[in-house]
C-alpha atoms as a PDB file:
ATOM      1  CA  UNK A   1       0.000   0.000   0.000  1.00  0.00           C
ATOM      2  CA  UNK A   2       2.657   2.077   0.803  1.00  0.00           C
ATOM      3  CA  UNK A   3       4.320   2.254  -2.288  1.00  0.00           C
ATOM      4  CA  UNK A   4       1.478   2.408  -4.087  1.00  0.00           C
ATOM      5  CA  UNK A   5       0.993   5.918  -2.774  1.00  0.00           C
ATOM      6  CA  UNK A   6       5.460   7.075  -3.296  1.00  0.00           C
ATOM      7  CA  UNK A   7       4.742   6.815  -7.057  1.00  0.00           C
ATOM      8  CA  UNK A   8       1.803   9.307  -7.525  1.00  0.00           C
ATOM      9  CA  UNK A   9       3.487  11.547  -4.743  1.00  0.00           C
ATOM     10  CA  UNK A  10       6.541  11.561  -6.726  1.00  0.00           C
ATOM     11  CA  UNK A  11       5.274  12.112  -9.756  1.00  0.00           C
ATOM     12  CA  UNK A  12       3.013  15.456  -7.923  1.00  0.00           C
ATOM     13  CA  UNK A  13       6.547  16.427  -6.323  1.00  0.00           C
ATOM     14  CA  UNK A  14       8.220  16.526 -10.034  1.00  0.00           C
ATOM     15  CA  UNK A  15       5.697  18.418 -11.558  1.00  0.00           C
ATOM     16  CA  UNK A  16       5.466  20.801  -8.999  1.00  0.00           C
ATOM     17  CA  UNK A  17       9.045  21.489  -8.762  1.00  0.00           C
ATOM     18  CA  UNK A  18       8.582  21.717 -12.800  1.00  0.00           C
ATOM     19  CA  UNK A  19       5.292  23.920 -12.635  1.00  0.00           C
ATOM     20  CA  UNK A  20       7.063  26.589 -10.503  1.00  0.00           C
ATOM     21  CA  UNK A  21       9.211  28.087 -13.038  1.00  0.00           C
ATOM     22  CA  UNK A  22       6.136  29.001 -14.723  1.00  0.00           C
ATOM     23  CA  UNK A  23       7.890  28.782 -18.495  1.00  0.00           C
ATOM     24  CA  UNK A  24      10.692  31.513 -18.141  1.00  0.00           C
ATOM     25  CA  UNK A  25      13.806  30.347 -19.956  1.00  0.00           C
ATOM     26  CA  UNK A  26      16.473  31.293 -17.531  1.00  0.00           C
ATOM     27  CA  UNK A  27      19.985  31.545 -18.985  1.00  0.00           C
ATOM     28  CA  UNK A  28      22.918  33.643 -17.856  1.00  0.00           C
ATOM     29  CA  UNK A  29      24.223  34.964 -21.247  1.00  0.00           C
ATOM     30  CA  UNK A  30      26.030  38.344 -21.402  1.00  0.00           C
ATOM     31  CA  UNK A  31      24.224  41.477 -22.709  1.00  0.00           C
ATOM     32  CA  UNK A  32      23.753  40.784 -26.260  1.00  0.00           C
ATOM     33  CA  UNK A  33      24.534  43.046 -29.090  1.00  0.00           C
ATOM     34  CA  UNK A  34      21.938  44.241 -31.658  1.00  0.00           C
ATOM     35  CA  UNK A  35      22.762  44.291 -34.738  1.00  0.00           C
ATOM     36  CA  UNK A  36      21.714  47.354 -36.193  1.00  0.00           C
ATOM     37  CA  UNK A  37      24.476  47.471 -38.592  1.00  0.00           C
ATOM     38  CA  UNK A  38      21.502  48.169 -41.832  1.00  0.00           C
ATOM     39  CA  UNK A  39      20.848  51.182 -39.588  1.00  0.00           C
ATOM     40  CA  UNK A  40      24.202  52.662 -39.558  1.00  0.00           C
ATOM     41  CA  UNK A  41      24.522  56.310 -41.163  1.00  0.00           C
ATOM     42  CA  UNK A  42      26.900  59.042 -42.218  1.00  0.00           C
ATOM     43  CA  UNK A  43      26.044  62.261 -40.319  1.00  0.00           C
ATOM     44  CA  UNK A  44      29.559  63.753 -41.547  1.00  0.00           C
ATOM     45  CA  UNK A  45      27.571  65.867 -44.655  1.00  0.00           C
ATOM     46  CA  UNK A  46      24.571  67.211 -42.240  1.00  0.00           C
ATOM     47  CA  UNK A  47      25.866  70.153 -40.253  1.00  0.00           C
ATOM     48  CA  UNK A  48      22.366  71.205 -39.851  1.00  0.00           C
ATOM     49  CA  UNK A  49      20.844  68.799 -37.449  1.00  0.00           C
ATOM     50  CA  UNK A  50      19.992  69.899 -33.866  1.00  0.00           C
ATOM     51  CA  UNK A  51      21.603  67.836 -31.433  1.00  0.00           C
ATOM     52  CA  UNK A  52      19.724  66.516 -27.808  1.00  0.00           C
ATOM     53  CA  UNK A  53      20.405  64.428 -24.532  1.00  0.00           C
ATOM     54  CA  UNK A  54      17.815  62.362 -23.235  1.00  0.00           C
ATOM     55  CA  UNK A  55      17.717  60.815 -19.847  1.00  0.00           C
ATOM     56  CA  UNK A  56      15.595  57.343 -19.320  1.00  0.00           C
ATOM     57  CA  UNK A  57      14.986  55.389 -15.672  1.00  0.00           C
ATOM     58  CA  UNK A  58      14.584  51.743 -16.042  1.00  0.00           C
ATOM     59  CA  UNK A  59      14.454  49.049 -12.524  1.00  0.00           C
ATOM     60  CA  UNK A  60      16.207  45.862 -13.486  1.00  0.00           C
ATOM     61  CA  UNK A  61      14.832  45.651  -9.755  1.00  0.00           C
ATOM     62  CA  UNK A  62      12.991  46.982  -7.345  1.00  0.00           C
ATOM     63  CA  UNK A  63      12.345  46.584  -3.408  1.00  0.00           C
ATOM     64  CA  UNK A  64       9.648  44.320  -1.981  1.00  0.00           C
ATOM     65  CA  UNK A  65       8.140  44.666   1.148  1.00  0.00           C
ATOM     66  CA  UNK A  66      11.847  45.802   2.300  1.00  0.00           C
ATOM     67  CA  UNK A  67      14.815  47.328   1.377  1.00  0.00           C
ATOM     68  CA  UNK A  68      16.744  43.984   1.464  1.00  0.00           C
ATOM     69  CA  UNK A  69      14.044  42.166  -1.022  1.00  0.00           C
ATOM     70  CA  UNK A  70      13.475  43.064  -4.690  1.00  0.00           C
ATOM     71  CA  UNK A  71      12.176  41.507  -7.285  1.00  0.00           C
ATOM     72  CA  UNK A  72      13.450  40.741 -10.749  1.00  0.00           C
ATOM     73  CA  UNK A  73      11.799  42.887 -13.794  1.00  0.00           C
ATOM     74  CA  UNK A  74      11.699  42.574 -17.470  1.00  0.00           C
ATOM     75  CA  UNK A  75      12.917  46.212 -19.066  1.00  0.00           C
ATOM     76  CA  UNK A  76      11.242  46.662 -22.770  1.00  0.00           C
ATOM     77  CA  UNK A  77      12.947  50.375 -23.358  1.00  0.00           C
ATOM     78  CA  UNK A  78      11.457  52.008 -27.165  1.00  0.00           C
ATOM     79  CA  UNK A  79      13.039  54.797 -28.847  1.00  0.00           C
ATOM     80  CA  UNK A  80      10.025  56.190 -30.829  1.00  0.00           C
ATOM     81  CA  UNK A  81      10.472  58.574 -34.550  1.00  0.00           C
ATOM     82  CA  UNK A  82       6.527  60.043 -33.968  1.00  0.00           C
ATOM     83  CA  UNK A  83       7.374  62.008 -37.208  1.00  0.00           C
ATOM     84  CA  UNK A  84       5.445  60.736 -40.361  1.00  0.00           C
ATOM     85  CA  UNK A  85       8.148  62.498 -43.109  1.00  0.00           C
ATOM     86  CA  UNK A  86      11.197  62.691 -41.313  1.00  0.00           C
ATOM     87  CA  UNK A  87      13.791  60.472 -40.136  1.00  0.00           C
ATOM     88  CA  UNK A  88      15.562  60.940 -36.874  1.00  0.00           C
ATOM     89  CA  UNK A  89      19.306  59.437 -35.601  1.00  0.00           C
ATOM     90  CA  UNK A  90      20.219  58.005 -32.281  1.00  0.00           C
ATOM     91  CA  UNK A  91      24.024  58.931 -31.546  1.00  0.00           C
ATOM     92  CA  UNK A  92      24.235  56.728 -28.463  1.00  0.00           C
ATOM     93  CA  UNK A  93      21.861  54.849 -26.136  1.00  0.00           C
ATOM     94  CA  UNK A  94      24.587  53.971 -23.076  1.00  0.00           C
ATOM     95  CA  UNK A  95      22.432  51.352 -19.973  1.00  0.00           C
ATOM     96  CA  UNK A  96      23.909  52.617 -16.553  1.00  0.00           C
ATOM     97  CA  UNK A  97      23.430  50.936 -13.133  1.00  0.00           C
ATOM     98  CA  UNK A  98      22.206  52.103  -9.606  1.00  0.00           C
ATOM     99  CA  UNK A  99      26.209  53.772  -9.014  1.00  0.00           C
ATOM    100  CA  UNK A 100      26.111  55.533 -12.177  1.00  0.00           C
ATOM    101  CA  UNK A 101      28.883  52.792 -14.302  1.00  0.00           C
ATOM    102  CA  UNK A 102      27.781  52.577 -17.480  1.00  0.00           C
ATOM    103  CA  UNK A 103      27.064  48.915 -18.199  1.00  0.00           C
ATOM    104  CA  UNK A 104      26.679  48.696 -21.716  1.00  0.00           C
ATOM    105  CA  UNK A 105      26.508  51.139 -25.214  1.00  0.00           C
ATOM    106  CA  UNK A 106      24.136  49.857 -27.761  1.00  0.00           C
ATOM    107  CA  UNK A 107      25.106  52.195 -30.654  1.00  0.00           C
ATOM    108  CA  UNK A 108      28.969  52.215 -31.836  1.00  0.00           C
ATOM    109  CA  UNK A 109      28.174  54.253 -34.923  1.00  0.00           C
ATOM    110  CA  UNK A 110      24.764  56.751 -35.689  1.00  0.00           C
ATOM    111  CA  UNK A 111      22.105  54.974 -36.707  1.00  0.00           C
ATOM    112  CA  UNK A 112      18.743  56.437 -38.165  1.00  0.00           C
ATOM    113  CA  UNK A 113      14.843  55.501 -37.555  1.00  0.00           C
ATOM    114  CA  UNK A 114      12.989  55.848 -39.740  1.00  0.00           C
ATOM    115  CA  UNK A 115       9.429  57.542 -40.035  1.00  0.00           C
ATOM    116  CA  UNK A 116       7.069  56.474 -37.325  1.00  0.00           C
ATOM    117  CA  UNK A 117       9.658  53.586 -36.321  1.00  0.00           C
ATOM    118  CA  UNK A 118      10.378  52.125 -32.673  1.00  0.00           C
ATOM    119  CA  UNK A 119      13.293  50.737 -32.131  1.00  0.00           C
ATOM    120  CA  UNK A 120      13.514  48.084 -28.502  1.00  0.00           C
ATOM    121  CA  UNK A 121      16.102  47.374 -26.451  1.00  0.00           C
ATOM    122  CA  UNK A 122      14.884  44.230 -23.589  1.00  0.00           C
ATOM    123  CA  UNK A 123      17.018  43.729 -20.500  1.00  0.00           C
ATOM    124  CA  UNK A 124      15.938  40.609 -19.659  1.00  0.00           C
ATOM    125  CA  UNK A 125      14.634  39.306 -16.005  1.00  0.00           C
ATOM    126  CA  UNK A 126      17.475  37.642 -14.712  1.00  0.00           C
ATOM    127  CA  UNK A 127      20.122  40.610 -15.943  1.00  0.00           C
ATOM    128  CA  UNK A 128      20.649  42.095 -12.116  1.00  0.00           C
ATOM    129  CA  UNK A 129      23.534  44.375 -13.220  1.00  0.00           C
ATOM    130  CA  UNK A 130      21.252  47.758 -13.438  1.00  0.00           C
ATOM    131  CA  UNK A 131      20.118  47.136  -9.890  1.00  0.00           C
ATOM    132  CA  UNK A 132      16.803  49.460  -8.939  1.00  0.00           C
ATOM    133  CA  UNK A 133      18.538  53.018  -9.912  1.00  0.00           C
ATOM    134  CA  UNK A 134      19.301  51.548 -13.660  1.00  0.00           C
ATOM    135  CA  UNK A 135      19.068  54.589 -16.129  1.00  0.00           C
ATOM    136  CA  UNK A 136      19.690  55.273 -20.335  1.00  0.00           C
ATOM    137  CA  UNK A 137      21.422  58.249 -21.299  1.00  0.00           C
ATOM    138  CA  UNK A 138      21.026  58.769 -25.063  1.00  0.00           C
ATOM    139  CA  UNK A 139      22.007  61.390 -27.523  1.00  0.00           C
ATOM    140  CA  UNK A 140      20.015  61.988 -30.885  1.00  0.00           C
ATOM    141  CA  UNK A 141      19.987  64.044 -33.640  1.00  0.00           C
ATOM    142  CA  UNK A 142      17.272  65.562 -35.817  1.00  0.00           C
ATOM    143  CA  UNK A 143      16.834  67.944 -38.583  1.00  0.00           C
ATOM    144  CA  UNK A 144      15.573  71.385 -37.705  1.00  0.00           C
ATOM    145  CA  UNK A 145      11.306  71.726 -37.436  1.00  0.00           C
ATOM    146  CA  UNK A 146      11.587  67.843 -36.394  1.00  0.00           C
ATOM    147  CA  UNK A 147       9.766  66.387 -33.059  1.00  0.00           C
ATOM    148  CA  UNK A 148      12.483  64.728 -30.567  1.00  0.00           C
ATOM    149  CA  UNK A 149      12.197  61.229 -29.899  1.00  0.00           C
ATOM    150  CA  UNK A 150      10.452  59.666 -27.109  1.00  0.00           C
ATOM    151  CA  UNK A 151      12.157  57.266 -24.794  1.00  0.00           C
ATOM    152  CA  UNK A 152       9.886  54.932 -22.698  1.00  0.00           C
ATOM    153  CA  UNK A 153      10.712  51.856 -21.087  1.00  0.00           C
ATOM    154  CA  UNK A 154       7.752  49.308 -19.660  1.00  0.00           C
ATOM    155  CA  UNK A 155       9.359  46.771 -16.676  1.00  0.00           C
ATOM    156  CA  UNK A 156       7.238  43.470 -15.990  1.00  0.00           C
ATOM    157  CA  UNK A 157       7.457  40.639 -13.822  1.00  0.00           C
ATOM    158  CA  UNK A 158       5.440  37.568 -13.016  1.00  0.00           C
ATOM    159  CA  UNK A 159       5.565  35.775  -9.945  1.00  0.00           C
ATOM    160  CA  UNK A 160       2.778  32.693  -9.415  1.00  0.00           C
ATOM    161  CA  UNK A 161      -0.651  34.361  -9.958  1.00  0.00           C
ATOM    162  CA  UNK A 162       0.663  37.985  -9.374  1.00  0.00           C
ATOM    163  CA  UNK A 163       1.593  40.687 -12.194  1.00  0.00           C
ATOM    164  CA  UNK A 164       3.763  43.588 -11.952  1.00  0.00           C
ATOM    165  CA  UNK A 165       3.930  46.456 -14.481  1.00  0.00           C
ATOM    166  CA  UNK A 166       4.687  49.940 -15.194  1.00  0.00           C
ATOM    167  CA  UNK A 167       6.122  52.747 -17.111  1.00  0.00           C
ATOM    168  CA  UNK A 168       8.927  55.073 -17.147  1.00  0.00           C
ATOM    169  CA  UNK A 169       9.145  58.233 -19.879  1.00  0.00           C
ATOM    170  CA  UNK A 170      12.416  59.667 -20.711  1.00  0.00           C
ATOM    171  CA  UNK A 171      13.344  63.683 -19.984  1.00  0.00           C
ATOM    172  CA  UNK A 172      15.278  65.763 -22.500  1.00  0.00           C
ATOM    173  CA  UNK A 173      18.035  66.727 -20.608  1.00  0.00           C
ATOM    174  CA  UNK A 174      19.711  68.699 -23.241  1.00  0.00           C
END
């Protein structure tokens, strides 16, 4: 009788242990580059763009129930061209953590988006290194009677039957 009952208990234990991780792929990769290489463009010949600094917050983290728990978020940061008949160009979009270090720069060369484009960049769950004070500083370029971009980022997290979401906007700083 008794092992009749270890089997199916077993089996419950498995699944549960199974079950908990609730489908997230965890693996510890680096930061990966995008490849926006078919982006890339030469601003040598256009002296006549007007040049900005935009500041973006974005929680890799943030505190639960105390300062000494936090919980792991998914970052989906957009860089949004809201202009229908002009391009704009992203000169650097550099990921800083909580100290200010910059972590990562996801633009080596100017790249352009185009017309009503968004353009993502996803720091994924398990990616701790921006901590809860991560930020973006980019620098963009546009041509004169042009709207700026906008810089939003929208962290998520699930955890059993609970949701966590919300927004950030990004602040011309210059």
């Amino acid at each position: 009788m008794k092992r009749t009952l270890i089997y199916p208990l077993m089996v419950l234990f498995v699944l549960g242990i199974t079950g908990c991780n609730s489908g997230k792929e965890r693996t510890e990769e680096p930061l990966s580059k995008i490849d926006w290489s078919n982006k890339e463009v030469n601003l040598d010949q256009r002296d006549s763009l007007i040049t900005g600094t935009s500041y973006l917050s974005v929680y890799s983290q943030i505190y639960s129930y105390t300062e000494h728990t936090s919980i792991d978020l998914t970052a989906t940061v957009s860089m949004r061209n809201t202009n229908a008949a002009k391009k704009l160009y992203l000169l650097k979009a550099d990921y800083f953590d909580t100290e200010g270090n910059r972590i990562h720069s996801y633009i080596d060369n100017p790249i352009e988006i185009s017309e009503l484009e968004t353009l993502e960049i996803v720091i994924a769950e398990f990616d701790r290194k921006g901590g809860t004070g991560a930020n973006f500083i980019f620098e963009w370029a546009i041509e004169l009677q042009t709207a700026p971009p906008i810089f939003e980022a929208v962290m998520i997290s699930t955890y059993g039957q609970q949701g966590l979401s919300f927004t950030t906007q990004g602040h011309q700083i210059k």
